[in-house]
C-alpha atoms as a PDB file:
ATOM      1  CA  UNK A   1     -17.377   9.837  14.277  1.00  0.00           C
ATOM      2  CA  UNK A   2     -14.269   7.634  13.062  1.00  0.00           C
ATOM      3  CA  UNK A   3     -13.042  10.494  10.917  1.00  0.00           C
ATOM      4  CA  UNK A   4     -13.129  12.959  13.772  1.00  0.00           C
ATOM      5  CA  UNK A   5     -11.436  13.214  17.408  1.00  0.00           C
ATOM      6  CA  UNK A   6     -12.177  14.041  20.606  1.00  0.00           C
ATOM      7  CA  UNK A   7     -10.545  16.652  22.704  1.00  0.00           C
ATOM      8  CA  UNK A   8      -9.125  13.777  24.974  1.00  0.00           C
ATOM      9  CA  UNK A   9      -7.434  11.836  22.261  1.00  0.00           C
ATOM     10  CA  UNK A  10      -6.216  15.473  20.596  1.00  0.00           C
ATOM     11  CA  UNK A  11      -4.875  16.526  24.139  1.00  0.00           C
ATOM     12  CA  UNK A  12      -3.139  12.879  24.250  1.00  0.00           C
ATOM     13  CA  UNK A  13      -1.643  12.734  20.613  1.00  0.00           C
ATOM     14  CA  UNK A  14       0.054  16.196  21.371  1.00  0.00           C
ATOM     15  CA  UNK A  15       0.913  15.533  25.194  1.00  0.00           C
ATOM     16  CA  UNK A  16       2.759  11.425  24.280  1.00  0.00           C
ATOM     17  CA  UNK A  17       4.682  13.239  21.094  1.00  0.00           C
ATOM     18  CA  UNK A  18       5.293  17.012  22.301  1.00  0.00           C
ATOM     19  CA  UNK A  19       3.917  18.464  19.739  1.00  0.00           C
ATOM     20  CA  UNK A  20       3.380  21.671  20.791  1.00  0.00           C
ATOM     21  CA  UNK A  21       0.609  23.886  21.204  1.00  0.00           C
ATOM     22  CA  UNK A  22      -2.745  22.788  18.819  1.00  0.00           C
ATOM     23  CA  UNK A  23      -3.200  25.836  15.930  1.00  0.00           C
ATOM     24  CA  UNK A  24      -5.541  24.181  13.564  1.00  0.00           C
ATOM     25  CA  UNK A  25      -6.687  20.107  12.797  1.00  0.00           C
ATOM     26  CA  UNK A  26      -7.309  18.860   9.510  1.00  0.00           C
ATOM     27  CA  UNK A  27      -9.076  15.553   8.500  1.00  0.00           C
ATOM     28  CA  UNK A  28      -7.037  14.404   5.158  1.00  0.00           C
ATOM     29  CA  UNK A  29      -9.616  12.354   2.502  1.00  0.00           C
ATOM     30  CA  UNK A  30      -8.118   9.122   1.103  1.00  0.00           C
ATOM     31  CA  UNK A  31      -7.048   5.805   2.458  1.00  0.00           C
ATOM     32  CA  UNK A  32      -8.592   2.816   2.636  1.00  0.00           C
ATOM     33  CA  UNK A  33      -8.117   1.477   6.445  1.00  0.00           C
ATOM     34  CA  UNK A  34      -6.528   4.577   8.411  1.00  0.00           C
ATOM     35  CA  UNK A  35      -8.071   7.915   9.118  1.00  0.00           C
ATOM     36  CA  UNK A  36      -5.370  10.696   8.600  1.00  0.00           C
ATOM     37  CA  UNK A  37      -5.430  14.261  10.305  1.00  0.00           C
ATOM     38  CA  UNK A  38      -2.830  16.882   9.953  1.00  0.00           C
ATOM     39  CA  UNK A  39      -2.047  18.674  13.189  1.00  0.00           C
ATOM     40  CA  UNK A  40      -0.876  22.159  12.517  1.00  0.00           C
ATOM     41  CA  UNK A  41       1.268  23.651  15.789  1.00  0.00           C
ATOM     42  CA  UNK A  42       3.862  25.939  16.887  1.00  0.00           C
ATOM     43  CA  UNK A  43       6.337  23.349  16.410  1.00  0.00           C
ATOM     44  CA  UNK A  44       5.500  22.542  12.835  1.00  0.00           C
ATOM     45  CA  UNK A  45       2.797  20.320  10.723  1.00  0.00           C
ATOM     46  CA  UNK A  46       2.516  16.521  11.574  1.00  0.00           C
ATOM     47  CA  UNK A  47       0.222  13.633  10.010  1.00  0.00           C
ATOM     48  CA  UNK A  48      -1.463  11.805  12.453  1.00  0.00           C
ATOM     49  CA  UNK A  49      -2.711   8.655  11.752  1.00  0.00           C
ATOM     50  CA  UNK A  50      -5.423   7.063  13.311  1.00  0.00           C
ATOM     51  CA  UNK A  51      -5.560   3.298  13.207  1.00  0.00           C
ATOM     52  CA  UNK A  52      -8.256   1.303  11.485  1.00  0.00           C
ATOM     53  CA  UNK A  53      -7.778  -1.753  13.257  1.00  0.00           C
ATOM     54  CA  UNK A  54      -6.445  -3.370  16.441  1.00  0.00           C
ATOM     55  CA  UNK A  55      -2.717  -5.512  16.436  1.00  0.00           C
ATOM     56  CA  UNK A  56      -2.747  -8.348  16.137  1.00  0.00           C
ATOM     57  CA  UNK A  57       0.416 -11.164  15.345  1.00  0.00           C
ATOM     58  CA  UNK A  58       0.321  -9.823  11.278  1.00  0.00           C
ATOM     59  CA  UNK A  59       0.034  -6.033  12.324  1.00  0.00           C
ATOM     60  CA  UNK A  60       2.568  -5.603  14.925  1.00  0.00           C
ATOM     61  CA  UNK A  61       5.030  -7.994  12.013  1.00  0.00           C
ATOM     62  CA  UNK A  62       3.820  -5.305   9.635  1.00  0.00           C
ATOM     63  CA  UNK A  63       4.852  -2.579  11.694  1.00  0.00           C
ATOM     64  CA  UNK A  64       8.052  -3.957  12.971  1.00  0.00           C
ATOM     65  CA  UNK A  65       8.979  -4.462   9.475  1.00  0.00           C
ATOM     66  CA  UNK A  66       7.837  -1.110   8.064  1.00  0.00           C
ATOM     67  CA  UNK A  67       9.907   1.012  10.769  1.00  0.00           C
ATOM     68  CA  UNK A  68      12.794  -1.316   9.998  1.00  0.00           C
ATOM     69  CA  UNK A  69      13.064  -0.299   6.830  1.00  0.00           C
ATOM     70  CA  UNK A  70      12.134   3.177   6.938  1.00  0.00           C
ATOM     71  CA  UNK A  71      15.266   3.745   9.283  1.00  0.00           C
ATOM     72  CA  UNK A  72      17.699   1.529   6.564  1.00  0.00           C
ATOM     73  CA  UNK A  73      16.764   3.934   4.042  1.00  0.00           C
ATOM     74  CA  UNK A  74      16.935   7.027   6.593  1.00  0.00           C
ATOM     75  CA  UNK A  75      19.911   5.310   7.384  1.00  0.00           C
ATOM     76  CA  UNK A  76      21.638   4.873   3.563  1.00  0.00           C
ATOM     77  CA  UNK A  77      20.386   8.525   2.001  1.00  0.00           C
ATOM     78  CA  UNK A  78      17.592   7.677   0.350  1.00  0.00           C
ATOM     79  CA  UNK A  79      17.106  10.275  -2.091  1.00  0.00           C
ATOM     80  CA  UNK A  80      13.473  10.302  -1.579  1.00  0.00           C
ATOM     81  CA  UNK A  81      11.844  11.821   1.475  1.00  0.00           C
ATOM     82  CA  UNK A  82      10.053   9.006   3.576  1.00  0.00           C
ATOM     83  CA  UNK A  83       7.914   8.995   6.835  1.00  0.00           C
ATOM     84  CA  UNK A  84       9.975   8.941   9.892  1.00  0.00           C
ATOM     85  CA  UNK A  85       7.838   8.306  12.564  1.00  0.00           C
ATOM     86  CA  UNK A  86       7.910  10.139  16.120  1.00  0.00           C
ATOM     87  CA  UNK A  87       8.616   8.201  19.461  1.00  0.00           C
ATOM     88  CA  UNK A  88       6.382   8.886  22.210  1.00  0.00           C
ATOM     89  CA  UNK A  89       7.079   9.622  25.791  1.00  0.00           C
ATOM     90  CA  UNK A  90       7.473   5.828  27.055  1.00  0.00           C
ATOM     91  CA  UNK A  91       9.965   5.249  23.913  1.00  0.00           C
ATOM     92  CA  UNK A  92       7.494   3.463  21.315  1.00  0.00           C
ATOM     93  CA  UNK A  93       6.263   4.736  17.829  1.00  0.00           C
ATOM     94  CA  UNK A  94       2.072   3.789  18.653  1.00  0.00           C
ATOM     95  CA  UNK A  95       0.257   5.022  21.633  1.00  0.00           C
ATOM     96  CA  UNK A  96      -2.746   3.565  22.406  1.00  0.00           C
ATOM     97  CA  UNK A  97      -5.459   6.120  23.789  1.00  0.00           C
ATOM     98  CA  UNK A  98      -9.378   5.133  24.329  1.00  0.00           C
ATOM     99  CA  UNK A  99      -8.731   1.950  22.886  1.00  0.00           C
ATOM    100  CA  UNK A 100      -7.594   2.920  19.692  1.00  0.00           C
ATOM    101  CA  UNK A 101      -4.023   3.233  17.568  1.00  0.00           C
ATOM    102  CA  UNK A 102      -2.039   6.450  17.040  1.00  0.00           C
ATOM    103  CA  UNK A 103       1.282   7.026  15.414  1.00  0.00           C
ATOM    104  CA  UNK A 104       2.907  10.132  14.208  1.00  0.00           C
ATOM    105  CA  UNK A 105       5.230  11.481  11.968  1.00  0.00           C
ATOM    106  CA  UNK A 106       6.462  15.138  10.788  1.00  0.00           C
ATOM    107  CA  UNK A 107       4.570  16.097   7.222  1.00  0.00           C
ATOM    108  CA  UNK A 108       6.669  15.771   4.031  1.00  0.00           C
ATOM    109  CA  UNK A 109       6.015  18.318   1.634  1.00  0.00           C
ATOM    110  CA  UNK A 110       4.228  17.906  -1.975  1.00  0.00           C
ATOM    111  CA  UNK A 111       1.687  17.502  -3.400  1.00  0.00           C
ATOM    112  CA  UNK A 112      -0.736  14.304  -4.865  1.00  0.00           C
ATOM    113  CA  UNK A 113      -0.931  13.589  -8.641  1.00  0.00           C
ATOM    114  CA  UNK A 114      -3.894  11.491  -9.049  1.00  0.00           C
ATOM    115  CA  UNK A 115      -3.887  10.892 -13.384  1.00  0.00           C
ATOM    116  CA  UNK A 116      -0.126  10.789 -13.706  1.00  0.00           C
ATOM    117  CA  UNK A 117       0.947  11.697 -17.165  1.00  0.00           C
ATOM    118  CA  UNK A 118       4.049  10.671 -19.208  1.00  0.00           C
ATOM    119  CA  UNK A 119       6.597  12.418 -17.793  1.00  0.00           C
ATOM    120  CA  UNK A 120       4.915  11.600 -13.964  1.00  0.00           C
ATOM    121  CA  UNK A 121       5.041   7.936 -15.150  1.00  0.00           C
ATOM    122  CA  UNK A 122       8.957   8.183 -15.653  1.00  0.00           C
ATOM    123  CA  UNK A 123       9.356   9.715 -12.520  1.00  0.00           C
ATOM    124  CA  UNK A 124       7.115   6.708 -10.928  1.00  0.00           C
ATOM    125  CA  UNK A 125       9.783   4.096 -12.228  1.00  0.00           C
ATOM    126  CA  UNK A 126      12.732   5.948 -11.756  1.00  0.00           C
ATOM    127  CA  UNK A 127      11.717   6.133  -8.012  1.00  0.00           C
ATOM    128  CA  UNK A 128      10.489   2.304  -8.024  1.00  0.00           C
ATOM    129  CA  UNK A 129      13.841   1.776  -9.486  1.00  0.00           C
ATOM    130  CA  UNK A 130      15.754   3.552  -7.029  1.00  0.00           C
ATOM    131  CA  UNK A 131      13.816   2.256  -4.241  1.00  0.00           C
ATOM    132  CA  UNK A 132      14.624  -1.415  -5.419  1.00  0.00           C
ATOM    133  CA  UNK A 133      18.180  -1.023  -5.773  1.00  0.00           C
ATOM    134  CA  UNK A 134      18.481   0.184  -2.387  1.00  0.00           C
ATOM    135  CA  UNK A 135      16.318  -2.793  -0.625  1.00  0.00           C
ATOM    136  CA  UNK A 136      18.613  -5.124  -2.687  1.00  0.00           C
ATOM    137  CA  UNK A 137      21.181  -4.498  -0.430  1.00  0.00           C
ATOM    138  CA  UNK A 138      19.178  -4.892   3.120  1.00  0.00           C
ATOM    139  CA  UNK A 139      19.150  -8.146   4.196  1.00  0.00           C
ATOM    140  CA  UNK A 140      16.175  -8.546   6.098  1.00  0.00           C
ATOM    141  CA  UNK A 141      15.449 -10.320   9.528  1.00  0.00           C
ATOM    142  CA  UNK A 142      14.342 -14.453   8.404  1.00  0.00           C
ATOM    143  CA  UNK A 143      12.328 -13.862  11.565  1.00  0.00           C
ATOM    144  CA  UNK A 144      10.339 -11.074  10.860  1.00  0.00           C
ATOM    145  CA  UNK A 145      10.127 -10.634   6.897  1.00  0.00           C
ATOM    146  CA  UNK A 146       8.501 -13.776   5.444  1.00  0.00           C
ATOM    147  CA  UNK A 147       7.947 -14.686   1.738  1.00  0.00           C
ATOM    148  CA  UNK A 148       4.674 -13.750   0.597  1.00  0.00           C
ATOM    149  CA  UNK A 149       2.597 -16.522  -0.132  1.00  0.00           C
ATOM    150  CA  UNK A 150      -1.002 -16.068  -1.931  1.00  0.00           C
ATOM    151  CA  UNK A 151      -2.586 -19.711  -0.379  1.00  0.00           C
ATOM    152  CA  UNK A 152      -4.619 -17.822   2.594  1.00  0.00           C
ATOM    153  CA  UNK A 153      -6.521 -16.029   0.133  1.00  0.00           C
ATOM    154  CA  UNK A 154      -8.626 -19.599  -0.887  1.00  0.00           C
ATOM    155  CA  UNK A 155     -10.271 -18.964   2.642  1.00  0.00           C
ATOM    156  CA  UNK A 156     -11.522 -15.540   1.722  1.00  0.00           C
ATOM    157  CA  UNK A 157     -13.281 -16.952  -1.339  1.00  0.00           C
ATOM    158  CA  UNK A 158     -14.643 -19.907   0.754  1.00  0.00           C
ATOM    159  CA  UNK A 159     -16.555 -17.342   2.846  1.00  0.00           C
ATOM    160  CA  UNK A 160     -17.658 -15.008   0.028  1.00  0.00           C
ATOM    161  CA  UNK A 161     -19.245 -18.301  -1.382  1.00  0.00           C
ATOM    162  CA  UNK A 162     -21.241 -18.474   1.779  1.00  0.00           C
ATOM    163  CA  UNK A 163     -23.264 -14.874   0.799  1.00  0.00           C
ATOM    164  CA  UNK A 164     -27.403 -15.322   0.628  1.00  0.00           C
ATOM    165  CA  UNK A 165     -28.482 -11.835   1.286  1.00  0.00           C
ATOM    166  CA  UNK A 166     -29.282  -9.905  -2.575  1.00  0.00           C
ATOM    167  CA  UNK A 167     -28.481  -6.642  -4.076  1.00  0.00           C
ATOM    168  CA  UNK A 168     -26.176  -6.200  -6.919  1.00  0.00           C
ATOM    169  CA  UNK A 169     -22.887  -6.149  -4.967  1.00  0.00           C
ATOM    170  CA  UNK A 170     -23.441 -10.105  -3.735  1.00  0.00           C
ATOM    171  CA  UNK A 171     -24.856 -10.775  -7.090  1.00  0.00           C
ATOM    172  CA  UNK A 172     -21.620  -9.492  -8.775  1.00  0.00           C
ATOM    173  CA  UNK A 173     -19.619 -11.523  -6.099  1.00  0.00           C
ATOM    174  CA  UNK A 174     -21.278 -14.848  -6.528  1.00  0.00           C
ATOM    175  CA  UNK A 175     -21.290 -14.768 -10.130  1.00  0.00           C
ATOM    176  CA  UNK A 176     -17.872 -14.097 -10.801  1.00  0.00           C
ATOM    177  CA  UNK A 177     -16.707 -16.063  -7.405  1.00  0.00           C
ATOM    178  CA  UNK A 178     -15.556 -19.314  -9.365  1.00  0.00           C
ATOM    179  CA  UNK A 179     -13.705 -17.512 -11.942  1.00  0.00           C
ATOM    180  CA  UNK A 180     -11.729 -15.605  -9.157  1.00  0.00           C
ATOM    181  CA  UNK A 181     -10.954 -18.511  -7.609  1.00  0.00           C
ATOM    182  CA  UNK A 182     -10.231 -20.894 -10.742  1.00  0.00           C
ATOM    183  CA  UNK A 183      -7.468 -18.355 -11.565  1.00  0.00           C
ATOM    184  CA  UNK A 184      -6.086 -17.647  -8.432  1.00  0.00           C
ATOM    185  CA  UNK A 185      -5.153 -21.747  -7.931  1.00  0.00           C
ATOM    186  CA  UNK A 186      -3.728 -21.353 -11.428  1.00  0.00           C
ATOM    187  CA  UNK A 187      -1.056 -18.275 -10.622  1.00  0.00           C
ATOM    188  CA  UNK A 188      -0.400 -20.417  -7.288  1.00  0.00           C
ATOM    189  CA  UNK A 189       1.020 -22.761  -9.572  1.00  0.00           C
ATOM    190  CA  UNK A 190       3.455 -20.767 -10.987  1.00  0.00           C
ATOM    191  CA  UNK A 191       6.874 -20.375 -10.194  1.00  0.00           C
ATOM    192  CA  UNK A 192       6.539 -16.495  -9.714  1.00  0.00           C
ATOM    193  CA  UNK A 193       9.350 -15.984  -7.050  1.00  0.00           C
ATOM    194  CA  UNK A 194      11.933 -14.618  -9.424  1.00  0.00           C
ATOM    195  CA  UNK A 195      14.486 -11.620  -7.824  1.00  0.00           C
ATOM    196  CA  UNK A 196      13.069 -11.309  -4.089  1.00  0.00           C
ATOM    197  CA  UNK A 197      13.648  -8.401  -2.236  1.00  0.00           C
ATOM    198  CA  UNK A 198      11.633  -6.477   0.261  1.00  0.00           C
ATOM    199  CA  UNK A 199       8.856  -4.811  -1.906  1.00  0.00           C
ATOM    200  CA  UNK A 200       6.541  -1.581  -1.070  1.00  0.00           C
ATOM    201  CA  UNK A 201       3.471  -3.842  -2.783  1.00  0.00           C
ATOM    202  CA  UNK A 202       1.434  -0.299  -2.480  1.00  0.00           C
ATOM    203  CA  UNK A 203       3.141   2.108  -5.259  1.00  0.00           C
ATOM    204  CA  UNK A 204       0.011   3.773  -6.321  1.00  0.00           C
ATOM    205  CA  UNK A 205      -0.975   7.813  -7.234  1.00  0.00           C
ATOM    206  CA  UNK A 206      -1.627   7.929  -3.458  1.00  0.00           C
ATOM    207  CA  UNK A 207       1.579   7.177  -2.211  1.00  0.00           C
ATOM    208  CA  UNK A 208       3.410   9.664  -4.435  1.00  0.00           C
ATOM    209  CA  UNK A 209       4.484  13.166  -3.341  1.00  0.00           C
ATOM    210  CA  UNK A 210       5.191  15.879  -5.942  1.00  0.00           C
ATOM    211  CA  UNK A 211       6.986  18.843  -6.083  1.00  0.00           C
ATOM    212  CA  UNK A 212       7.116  20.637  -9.250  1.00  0.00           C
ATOM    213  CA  UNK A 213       6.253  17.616 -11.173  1.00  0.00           C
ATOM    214  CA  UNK A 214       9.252  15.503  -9.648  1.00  0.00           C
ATOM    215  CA  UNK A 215       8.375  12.725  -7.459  1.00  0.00           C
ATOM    216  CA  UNK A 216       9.891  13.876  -4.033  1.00  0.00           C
ATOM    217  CA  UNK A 217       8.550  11.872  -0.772  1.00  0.00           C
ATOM    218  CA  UNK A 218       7.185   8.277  -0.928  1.00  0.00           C
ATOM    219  CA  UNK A 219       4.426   7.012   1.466  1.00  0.00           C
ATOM    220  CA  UNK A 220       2.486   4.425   3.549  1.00  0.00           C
ATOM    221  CA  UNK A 221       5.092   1.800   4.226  1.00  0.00           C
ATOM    222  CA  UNK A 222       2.494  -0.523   5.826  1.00  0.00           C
ATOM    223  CA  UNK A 223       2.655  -3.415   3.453  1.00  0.00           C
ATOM    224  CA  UNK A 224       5.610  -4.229   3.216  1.00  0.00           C
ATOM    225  CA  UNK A 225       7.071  -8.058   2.314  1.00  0.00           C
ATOM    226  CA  UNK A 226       9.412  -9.926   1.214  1.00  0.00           C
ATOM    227  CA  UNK A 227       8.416 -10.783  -2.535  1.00  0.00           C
ATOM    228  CA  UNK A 228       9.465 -10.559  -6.325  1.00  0.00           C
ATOM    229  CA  UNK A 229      10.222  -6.996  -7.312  1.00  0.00           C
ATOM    230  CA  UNK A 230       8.268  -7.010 -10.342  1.00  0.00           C
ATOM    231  CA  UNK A 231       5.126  -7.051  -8.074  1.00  0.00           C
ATOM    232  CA  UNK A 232       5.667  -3.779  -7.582  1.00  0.00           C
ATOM    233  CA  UNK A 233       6.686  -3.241 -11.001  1.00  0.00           C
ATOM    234  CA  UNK A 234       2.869  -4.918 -11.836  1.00  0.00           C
ATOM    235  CA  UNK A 235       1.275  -2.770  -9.373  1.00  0.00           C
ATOM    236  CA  UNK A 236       1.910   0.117 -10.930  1.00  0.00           C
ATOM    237  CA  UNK A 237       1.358  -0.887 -14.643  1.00  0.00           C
ATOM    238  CA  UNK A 238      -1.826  -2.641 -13.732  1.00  0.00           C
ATOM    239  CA  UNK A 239      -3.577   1.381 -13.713  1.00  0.00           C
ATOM    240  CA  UNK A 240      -0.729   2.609 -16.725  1.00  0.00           C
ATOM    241  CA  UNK A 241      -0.228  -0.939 -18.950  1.00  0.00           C
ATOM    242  CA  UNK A 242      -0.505   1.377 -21.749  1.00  0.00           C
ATOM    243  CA  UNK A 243       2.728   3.250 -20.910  1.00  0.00           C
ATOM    244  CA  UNK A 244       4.327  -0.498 -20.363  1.00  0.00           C
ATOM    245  CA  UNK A 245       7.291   0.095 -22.849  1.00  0.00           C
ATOM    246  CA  UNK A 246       7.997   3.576 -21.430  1.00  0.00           C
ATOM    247  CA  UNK A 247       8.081   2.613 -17.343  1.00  0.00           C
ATOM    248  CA  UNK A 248      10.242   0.094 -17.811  1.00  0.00           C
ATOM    249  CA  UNK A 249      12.852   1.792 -20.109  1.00  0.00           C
ATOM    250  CA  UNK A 250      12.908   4.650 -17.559  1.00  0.00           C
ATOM    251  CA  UNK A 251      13.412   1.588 -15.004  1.00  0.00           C
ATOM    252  CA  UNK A 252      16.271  -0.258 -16.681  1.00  0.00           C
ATOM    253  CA  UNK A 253      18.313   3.494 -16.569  1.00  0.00           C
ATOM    254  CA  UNK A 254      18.266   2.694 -12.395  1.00  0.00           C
ATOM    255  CA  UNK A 255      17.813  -0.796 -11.630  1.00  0.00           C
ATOM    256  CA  UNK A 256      17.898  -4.504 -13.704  1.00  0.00           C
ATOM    257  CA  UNK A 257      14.536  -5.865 -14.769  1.00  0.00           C
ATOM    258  CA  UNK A 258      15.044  -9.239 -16.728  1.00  0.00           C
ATOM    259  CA  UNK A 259      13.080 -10.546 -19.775  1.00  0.00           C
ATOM    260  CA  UNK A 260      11.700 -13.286 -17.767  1.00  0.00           C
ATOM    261  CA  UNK A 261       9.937 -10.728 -14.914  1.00  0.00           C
ATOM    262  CA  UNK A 262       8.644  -8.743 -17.520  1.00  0.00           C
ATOM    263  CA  UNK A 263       7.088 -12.313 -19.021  1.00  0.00           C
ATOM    264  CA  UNK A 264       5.194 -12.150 -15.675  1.00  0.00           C
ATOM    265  CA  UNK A 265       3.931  -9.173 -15.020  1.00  0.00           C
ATOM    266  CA  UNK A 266       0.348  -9.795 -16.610  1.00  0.00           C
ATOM    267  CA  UNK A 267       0.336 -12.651 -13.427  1.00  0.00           C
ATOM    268  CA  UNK A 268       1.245 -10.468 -11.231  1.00  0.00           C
ATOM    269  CA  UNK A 269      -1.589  -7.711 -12.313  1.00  0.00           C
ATOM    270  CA  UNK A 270      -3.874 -10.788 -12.539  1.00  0.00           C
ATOM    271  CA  UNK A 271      -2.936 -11.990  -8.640  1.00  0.00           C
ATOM    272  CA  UNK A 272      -3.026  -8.625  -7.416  1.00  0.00           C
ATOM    273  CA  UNK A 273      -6.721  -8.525  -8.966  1.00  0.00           C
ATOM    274  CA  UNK A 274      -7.040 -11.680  -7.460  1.00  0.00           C
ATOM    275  CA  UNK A 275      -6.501 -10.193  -3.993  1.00  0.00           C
ATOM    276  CA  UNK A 276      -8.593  -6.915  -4.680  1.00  0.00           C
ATOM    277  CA  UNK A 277     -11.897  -8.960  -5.609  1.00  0.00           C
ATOM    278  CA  UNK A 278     -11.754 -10.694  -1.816  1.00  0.00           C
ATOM    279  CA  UNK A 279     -10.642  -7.266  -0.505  1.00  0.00           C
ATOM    280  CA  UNK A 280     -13.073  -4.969  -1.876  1.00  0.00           C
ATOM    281  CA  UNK A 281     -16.103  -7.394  -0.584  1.00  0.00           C
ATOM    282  CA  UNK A 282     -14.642  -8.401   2.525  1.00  0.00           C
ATOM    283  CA  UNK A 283     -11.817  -5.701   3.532  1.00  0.00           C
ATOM    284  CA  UNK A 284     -13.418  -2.037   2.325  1.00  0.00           C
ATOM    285  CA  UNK A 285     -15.091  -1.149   6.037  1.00  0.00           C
ATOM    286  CA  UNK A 286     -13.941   2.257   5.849  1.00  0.00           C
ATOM    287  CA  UNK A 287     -15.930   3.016   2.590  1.00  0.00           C
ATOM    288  CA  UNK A 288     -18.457   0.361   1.768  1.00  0.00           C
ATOM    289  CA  UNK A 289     -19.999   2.846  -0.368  1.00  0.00           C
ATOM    290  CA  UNK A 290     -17.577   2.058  -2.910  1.00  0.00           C
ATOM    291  CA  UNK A 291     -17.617  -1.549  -3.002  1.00  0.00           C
ATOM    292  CA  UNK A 292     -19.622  -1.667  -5.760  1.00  0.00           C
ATOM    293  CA  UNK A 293     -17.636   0.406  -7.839  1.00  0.00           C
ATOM    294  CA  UNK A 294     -14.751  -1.234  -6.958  1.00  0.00           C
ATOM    295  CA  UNK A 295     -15.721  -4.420  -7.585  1.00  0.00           C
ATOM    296  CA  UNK A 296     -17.036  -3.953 -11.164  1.00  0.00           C
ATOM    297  CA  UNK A 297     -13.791  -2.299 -11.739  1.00  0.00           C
ATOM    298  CA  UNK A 298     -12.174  -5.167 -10.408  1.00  0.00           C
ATOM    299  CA  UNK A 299     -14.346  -7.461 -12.961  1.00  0.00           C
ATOM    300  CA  UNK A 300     -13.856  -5.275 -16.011  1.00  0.00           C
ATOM    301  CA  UNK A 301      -9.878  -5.493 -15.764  1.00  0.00           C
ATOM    302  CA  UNK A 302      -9.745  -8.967 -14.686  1.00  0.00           C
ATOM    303  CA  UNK A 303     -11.409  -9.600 -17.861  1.00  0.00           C
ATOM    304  CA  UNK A 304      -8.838  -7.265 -20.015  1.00  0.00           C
ATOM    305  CA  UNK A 305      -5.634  -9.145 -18.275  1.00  0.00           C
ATOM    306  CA  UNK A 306      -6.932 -12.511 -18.483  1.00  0.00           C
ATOM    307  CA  UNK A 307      -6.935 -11.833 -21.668  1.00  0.00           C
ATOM    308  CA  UNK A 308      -3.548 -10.931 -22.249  1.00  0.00           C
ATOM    309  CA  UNK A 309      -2.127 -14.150 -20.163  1.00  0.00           C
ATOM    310  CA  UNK A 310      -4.434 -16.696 -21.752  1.00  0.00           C
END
């Protein structure tokens, strides 16, 4: 089973990263790639992550850049709590053991708000804000932090195009295919690369850590690029538009967010949704079980955006 382990990979994960001695495992729920487990020993609690796929040339990027960055902010006092992840006995942050990817890091505290209300909102864009202000200061490796660019995604659609077997799913896919696409060459059009910085591109409930209802410890660092800030910025408001006016106020008390961005945040939400249709048909191995939800949530907002930018 993916979401369990065997004694020889426990044995190896607390041997490579002295852990301790093994009290209790837990298997965490959530995520979309990785399979999380929370080792509880005599030396304290630490979140294991098992690996959902192998590296490749984008992964180990990904990874360079994502421990990069979590040791600038380590580094600067961020005033959040982060993941700081655990060297292993040869000196590198991933073991490999039977074949498959481990890394490790000491648990932050807190707790998961999954319908974030008002005042969680505000404490969403203060710490976007925060987080923002200090990436605009780290100037990031030209040889390891690209700009993001969106064109890659036209060969996604070109294989979803290809589907012939039925069910609802593929019917949902093929139907809505040329729309997807049609408006994806249209935001490539745009001139979208306004205030670049290295972005988190995954602020969502999930990544959040509270502590009586103040957003302590950010997560999952794994996407990480070199893009406009207002992606983020999108990201969020793409699940809270309604609270639009709000999140950004709160942000503008921390860090500048200009007119023109907020212009483009409805492209942003609409090229994000542009990525999650390809994603959720292509991309969701761990839990194909909820493609089809995901993809006729992915239809119903594109709609209610597309909207709004037209």
């Amino acid at each position: 089973m993916v979401n369990k382990l065997s004694k020889k990979e426990i044995n190896a994960v607390l041997s490579r990263y002295n852990l301790g001695k093994l009290k209790d495992i837990r298997y965490h729920e959530g995520g979309m790639i990785s399979y999380i487990f929370e080792f509880k020993t005599d030396k304290g609690n630490f979140i294991v992550r098992k690996l959902g796929y192998q590296f490749n040339w984008y992964h180990r990027t990904q990874h360079k850049m994502e421990f990069t960055v979590l040791e600038h902010l380590h580094g600067k006092d961020f005033p959040y709590e982060t993941p700081m992840f655990l060297k292993n006995k040869n000196g590198n942050y991933v073991s490999r053991i039977n074949g498959i990817l481990f890394e490790v890091y000491e648990k932050l505290e807190g707790e998961h708000i999954e319908k974030l209300d008002e005042g969680n909102v505000k404490e969403v864009a203060k710490a976007l804000a925060i987080y923002h202000k200090y990436m605009s200061n780290y100037k990031p490796d030209k040889g390891t932090f690209k700009v993001r660019r969106y064109n890659w995604m036209l060969d996604r659609y070109c294989k979803m195009r290809k589907i012939e077997e039925k069910g609802e799913l593929n019917m949902r896919v093929l139907e809505n295919v040329d729309f997807f696409e049609n408006l994806l060459k249209r935001l490539l059009r745009k001139d979208l690369g306004i205030d670049m910085l290295v972005i988190h591109s995954d602020f969502s409930p999930d990544n959040f850590l509270f502590r009586d209802n103040k957003l302590t410890g950010i997560l999952d660092f794994e996407n990480l690029s070199l893009y406009a800030k207002a992606y983020d910025v999108a990201y969020v408001l793409r699940r809270k538009f309604g609270l639009k006016d709000i999140f950004l106020k709160e942000y503008r008390n921390h860090m500048r967010f200009s007119k023109e961005e907020e212009k483009n945040l409805v492209s942003f939400i609409l090229l994000n949704l542009c990525n999650h249709f390809w994603w959720t048909y292509l991309g969701m191995k761990k839990r194909p079980d909820l493609k089809l939800r995901s993809m006729k949530k992915t239809i119903k907002q594109v709609n209610e955006f597309y909207k709004m930018w037209k």
